[in-house]
PDB file of N, CA and C in Angstrom:
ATOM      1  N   UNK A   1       8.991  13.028 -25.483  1.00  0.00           N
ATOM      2  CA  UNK A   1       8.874  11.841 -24.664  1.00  0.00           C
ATOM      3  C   UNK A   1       8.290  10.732 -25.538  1.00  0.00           C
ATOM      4  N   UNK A   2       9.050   9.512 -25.746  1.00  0.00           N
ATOM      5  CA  UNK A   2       8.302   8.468 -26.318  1.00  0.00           C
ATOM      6  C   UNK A   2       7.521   7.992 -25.828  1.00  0.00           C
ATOM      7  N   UNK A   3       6.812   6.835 -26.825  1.00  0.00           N
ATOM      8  CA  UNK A   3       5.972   6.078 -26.232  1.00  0.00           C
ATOM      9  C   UNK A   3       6.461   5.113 -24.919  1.00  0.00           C
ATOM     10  N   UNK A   4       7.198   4.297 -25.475  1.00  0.00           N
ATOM     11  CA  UNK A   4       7.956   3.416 -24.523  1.00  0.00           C
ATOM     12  C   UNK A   4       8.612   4.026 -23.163  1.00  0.00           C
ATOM     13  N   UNK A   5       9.089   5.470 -23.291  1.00  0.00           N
ATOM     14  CA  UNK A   5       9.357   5.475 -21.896  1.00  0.00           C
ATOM     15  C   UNK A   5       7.789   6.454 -21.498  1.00  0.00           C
ATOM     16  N   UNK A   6       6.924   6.524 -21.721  1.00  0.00           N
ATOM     17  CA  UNK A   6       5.859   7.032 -21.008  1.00  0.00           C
ATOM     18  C   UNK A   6       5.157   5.664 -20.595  1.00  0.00           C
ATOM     19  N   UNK A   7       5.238   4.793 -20.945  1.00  0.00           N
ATOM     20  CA  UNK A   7       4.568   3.300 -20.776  1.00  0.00           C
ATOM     21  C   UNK A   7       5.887   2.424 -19.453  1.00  0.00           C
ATOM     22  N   UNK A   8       6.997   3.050 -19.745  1.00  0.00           N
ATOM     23  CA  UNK A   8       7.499   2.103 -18.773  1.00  0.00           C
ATOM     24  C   UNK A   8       7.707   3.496 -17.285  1.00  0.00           C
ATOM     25  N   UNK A   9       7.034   4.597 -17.309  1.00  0.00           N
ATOM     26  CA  UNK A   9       7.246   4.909 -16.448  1.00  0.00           C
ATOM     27  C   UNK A   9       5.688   4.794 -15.152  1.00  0.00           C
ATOM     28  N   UNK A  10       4.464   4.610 -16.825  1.00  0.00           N
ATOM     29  CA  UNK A  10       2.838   4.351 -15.741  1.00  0.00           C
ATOM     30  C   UNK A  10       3.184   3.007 -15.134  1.00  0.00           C
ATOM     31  N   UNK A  11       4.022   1.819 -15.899  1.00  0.00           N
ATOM     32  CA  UNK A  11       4.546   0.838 -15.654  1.00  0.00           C
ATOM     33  C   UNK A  11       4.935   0.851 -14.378  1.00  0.00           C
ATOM     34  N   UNK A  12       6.147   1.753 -13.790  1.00  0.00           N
ATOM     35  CA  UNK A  12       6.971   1.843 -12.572  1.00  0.00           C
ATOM     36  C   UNK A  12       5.941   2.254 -11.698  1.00  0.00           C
ATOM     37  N   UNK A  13       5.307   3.480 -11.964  1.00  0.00           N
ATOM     38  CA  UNK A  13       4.496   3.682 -11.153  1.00  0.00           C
ATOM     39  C   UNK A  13       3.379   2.848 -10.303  1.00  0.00           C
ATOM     40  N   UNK A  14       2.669   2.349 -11.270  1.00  0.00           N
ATOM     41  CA  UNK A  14       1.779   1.012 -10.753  1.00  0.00           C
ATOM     42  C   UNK A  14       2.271  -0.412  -9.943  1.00  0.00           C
ATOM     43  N   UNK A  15       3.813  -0.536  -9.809  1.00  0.00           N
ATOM     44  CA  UNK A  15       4.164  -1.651  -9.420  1.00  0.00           C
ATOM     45  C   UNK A  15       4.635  -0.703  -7.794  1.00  0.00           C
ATOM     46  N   UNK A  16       4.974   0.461  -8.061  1.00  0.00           N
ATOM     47  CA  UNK A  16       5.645   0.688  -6.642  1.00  0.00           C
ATOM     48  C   UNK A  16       4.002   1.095  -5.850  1.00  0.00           C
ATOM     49  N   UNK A  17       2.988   1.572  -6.632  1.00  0.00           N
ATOM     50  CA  UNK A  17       1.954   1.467  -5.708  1.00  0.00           C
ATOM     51  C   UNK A  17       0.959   0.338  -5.168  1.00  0.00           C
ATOM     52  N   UNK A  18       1.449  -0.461  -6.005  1.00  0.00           N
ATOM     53  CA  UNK A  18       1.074  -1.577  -5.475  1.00  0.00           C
ATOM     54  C   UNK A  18       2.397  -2.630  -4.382  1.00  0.00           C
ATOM     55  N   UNK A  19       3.266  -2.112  -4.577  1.00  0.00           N
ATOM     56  CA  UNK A  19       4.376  -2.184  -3.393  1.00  0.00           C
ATOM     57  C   UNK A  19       4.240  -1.723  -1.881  1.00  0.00           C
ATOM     58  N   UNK A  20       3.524  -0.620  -2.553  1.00  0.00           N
ATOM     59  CA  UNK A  20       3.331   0.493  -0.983  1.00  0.00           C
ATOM     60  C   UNK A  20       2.000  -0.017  -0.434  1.00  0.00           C
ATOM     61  N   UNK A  21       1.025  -0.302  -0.921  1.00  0.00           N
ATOM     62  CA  UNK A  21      -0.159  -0.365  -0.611  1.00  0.00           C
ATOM     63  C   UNK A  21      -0.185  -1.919  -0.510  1.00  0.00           C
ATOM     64  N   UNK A  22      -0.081  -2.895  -0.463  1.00  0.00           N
ATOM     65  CA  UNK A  22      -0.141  -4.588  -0.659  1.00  0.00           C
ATOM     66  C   UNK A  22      -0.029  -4.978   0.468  1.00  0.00           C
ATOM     67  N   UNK A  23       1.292  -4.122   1.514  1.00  0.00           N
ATOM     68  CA  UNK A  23       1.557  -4.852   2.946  1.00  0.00           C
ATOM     69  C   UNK A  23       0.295  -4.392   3.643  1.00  0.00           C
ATOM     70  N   UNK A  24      -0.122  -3.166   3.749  1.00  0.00           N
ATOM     71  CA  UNK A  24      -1.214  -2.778   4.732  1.00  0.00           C
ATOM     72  C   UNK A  24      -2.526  -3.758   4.065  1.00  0.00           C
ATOM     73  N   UNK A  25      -2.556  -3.513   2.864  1.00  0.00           N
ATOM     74  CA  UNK A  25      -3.977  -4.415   2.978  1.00  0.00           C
ATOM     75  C   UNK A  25      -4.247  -5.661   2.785  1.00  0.00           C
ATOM     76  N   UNK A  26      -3.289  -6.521   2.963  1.00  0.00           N
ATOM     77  CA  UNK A  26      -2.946  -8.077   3.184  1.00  0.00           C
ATOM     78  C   UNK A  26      -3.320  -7.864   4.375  1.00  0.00           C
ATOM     79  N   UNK A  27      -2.547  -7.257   5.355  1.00  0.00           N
ATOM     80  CA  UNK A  27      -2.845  -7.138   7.179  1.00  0.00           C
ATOM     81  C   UNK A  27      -4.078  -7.103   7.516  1.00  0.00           C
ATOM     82  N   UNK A  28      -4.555  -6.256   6.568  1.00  0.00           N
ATOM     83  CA  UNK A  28      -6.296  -5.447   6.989  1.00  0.00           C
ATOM     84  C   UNK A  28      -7.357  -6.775   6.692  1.00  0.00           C
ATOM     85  N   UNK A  29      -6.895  -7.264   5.457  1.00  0.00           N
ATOM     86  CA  UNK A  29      -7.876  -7.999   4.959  1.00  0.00           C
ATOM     87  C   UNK A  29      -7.682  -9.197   5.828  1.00  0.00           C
ATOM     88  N   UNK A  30      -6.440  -9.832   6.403  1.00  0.00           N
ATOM     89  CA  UNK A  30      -6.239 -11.103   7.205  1.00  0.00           C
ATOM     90  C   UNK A  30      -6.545 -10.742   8.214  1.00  0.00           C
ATOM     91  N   UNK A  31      -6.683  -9.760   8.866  1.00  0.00           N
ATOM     92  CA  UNK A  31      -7.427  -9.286  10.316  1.00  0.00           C
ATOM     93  C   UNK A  31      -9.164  -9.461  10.291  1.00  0.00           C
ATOM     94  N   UNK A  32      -9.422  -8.691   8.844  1.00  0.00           N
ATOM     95  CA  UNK A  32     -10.749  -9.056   9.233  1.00  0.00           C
ATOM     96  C   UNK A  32     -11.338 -10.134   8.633  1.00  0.00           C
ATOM     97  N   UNK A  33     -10.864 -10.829   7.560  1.00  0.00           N
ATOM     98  CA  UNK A  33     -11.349 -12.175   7.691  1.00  0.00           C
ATOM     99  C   UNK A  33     -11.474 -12.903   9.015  1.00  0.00           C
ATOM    100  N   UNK A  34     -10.165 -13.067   9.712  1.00  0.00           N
ATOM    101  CA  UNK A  34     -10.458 -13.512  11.360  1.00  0.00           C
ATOM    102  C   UNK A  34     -11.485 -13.025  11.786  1.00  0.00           C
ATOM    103  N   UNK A  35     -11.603 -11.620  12.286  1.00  0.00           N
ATOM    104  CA  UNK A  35     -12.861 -11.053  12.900  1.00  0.00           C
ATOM    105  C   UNK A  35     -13.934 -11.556  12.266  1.00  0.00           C
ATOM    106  N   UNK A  36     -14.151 -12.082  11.167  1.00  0.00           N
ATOM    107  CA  UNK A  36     -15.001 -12.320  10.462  1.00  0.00           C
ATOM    108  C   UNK A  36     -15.579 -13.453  10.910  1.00  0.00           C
ATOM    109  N   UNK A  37     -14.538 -14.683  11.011  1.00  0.00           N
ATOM    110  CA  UNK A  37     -15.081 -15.474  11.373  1.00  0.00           C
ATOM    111  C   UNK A  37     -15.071 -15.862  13.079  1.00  0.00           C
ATOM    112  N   UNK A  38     -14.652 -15.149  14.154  1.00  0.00           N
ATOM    113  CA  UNK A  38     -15.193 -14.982  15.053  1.00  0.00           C
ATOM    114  C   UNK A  38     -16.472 -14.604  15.408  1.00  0.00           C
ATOM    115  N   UNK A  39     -16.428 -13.360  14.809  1.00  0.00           N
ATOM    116  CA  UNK A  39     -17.849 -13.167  14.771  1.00  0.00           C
ATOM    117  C   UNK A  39     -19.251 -14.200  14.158  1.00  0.00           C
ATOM    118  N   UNK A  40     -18.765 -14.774  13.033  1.00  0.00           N
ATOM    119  CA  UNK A  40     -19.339 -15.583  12.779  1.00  0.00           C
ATOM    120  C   UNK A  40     -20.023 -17.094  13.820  1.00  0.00           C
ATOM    121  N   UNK A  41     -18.599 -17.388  13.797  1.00  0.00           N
ATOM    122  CA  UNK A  41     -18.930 -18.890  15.428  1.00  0.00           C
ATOM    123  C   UNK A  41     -19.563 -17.683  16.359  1.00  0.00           C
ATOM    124  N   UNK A  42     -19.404 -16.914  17.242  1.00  0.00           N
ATOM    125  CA  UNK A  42     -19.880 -16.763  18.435  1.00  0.00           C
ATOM    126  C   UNK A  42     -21.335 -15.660  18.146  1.00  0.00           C
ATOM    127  N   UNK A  43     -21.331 -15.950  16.906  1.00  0.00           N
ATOM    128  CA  UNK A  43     -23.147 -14.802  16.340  1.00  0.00           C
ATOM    129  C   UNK A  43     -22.965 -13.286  16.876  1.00  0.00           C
ATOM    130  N   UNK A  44     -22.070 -12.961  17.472  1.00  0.00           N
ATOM    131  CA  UNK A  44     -21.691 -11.028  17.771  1.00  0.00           C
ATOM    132  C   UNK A  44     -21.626 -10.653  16.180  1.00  0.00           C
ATOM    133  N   UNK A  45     -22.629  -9.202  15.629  1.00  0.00           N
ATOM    134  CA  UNK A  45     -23.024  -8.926  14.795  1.00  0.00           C
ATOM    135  C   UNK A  45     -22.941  -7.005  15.112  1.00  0.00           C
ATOM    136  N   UNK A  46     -21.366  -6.890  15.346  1.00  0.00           N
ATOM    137  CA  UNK A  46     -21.249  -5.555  16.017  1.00  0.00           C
ATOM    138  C   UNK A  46     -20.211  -5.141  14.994  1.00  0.00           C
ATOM    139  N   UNK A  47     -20.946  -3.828  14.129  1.00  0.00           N
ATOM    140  CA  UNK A  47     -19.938  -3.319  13.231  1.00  0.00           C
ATOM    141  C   UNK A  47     -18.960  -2.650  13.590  1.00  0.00           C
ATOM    142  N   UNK A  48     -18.570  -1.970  15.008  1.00  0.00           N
ATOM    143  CA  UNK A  48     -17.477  -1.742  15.495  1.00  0.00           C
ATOM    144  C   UNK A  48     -16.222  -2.861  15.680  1.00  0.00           C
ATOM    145  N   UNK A  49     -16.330  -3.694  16.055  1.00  0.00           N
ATOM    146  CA  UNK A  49     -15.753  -4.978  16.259  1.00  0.00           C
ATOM    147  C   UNK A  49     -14.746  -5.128  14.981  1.00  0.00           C
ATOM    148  N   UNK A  50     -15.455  -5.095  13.717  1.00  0.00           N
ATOM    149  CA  UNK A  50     -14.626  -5.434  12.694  1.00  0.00           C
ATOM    150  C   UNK A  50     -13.489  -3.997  12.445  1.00  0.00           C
ATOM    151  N   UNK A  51     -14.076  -2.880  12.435  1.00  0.00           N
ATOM    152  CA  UNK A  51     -13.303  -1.698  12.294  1.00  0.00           C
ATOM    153  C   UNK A  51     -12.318  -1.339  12.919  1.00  0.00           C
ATOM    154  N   UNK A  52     -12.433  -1.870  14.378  1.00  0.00           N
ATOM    155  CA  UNK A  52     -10.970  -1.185  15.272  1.00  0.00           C
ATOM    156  C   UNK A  52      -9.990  -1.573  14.648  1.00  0.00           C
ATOM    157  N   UNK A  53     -10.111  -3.047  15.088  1.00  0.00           N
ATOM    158  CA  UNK A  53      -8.899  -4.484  15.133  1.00  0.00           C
ATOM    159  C   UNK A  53      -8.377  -3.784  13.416  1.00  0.00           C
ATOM    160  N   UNK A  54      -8.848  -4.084  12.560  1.00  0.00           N
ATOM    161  CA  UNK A  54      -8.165  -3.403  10.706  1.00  0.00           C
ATOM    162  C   UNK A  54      -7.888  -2.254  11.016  1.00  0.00           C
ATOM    163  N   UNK A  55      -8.266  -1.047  11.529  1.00  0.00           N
ATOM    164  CA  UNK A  55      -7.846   0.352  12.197  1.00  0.00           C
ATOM    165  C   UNK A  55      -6.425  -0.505  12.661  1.00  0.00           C
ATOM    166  N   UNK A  56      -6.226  -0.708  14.373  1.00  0.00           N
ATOM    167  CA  UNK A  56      -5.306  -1.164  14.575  1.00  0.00           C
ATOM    168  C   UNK A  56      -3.686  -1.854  13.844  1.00  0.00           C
ATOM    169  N   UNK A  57      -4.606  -2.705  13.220  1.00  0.00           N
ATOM    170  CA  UNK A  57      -3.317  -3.936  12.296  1.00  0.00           C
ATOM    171  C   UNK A  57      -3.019  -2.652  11.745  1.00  0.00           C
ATOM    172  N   UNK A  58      -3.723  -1.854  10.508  1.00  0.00           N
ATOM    173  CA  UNK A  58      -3.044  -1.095   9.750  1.00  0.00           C
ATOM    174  C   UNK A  58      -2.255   0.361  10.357  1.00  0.00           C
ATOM    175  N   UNK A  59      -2.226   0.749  11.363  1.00  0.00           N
ATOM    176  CA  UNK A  59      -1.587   1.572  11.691  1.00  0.00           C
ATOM    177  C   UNK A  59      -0.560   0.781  12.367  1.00  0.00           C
ATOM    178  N   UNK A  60      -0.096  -0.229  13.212  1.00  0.00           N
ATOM    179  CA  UNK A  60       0.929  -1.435  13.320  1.00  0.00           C
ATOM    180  C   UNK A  60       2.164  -1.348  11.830  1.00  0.00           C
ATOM    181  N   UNK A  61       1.363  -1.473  11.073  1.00  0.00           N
ATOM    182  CA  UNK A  61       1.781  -2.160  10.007  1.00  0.00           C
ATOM    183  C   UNK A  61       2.471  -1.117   9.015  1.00  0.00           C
ATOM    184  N   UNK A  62       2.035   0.085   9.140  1.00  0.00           N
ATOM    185  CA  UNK A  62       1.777   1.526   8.649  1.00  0.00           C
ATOM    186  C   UNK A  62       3.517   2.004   9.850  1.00  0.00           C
ATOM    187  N   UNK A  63       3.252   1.536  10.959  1.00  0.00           N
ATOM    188  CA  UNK A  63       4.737   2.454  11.985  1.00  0.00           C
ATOM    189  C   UNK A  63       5.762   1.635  11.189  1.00  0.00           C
ATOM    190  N   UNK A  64       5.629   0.247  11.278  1.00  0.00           N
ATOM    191  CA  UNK A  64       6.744  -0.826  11.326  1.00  0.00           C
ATOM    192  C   UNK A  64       7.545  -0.719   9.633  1.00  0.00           C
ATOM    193  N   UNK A  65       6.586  -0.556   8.779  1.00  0.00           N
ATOM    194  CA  UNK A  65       7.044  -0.344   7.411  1.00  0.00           C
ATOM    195  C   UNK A  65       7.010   1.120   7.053  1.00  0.00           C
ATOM    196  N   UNK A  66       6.708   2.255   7.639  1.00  0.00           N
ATOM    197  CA  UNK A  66       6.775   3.134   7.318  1.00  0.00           C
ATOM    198  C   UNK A  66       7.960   3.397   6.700  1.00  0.00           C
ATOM    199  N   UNK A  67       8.961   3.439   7.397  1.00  0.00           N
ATOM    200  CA  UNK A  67      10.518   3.682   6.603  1.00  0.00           C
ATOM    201  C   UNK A  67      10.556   3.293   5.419  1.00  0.00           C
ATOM    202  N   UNK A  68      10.750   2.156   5.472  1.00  0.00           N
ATOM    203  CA  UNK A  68      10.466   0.949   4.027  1.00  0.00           C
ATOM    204  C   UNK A  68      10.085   2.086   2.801  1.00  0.00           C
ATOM    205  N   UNK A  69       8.485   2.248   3.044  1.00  0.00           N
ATOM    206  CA  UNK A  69       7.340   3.180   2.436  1.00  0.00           C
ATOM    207  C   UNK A  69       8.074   4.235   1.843  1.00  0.00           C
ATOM    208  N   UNK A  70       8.729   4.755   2.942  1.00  0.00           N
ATOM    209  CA  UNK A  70       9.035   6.252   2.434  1.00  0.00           C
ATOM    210  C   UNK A  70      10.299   6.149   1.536  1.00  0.00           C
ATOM    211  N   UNK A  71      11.245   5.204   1.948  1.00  0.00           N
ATOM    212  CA  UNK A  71      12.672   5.051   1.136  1.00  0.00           C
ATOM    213  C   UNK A  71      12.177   4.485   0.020  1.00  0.00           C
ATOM    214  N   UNK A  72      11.450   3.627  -0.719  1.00  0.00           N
ATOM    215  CA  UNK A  72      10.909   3.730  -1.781  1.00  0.00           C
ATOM    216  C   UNK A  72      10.072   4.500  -2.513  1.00  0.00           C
ATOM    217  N   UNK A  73       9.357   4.974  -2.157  1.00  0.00           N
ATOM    218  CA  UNK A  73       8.502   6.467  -2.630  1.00  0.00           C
ATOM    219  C   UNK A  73       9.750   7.518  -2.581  1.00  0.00           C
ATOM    220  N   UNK A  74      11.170   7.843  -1.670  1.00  0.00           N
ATOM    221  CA  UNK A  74      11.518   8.723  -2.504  1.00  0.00           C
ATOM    222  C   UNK A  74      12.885   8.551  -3.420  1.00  0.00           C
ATOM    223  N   UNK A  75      12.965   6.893  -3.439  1.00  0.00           N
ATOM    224  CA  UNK A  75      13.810   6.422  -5.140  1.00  0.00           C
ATOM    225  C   UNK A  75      13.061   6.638  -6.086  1.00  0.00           C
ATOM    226  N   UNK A  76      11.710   5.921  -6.411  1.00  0.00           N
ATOM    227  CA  UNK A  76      11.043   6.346  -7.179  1.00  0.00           C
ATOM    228  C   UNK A  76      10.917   7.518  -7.573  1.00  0.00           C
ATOM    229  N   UNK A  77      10.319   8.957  -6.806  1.00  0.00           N
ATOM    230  CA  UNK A  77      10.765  10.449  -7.029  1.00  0.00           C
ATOM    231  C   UNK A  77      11.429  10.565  -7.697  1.00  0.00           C
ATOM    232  N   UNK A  78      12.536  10.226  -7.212  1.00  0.00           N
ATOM    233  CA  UNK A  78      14.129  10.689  -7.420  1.00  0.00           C
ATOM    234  C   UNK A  78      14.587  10.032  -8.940  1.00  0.00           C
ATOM    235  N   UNK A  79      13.932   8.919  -9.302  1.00  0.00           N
ATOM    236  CA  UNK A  79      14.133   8.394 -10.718  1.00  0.00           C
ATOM    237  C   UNK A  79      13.196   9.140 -11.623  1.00  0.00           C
ATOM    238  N   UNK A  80      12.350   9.851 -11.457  1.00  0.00           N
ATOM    239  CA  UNK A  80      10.953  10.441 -12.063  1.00  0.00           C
ATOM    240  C   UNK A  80      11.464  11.804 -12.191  1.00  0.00           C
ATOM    241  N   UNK A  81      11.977  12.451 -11.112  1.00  0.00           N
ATOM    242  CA  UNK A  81      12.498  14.119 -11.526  1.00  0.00           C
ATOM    243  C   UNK A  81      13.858  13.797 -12.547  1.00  0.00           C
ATOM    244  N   UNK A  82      14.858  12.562 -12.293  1.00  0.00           N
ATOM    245  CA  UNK A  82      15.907  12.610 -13.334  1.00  0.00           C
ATOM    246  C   UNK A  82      15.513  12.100 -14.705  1.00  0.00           C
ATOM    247  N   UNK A  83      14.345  11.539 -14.948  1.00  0.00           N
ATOM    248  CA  UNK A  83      13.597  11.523 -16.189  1.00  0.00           C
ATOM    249  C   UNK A  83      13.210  12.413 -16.823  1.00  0.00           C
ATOM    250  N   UNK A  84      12.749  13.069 -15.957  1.00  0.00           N
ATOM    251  CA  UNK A  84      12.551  15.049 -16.138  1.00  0.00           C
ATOM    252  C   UNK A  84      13.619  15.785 -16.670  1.00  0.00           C
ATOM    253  N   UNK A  85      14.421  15.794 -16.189  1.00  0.00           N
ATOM    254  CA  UNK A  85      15.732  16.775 -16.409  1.00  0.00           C
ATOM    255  C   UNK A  85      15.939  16.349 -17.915  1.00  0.00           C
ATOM    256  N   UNK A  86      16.098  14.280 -17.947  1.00  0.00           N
ATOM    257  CA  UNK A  86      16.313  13.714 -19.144  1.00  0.00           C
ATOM    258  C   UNK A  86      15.989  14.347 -20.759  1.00  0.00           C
ATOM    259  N   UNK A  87      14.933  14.198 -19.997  1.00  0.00           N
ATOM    260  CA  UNK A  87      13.614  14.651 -21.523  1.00  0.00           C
ATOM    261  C   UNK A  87      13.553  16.067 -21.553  1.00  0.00           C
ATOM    262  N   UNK A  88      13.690  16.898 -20.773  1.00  0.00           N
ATOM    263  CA  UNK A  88      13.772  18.171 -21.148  1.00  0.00           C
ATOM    264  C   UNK A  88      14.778  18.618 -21.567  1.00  0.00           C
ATOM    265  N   UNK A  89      16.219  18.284 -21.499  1.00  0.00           N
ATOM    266  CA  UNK A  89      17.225  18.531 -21.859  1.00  0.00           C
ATOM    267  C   UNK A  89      17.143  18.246 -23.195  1.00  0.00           C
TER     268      UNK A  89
END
């Protein structure tokens, strides 16, 4: 295995996990900034408050893209075991 394709495959890897992981925590983090600053104007200082609502968004967000999620996690696979076969052959 060369260098270059061991570098362009941590490469692939890091962009599709940051593919998979980016939509949920954009959601999470824009949910609770809001909560954030609700809480803020109206002085409620209740650490449950912030946890549901990001609980919530991210399981929302988690049904709706799930497919998405999974049909890319298993191209990726599927390019990673035929890299396999590649290099071992």
């Amino acid at each position: 295995m060369s260098q270059a394709l061991l570098n362009g495959v941590v490469k692939d890897t890091i962009i599709v996990a940051a593919k998979l992981a980016a939509p949920i925590l954009l959601v999470v983090l824009i949910v609770g900034l809001l909560i954030s600053i609700i809480q803020a104007t109206t002085q409620i200082q209740e650490q449950t408050l912030t946890f549901v609502p990001k609980l919530i968004a991210g399981a929302i967000i988690g049904i709706f893209l799930g497919s998405w999620m999974l049909q890319t996690l298993m191209s990726f696979t599927t390019r990673i075991f035929e890299l396999i076969t590649k290099v071992t052959a």
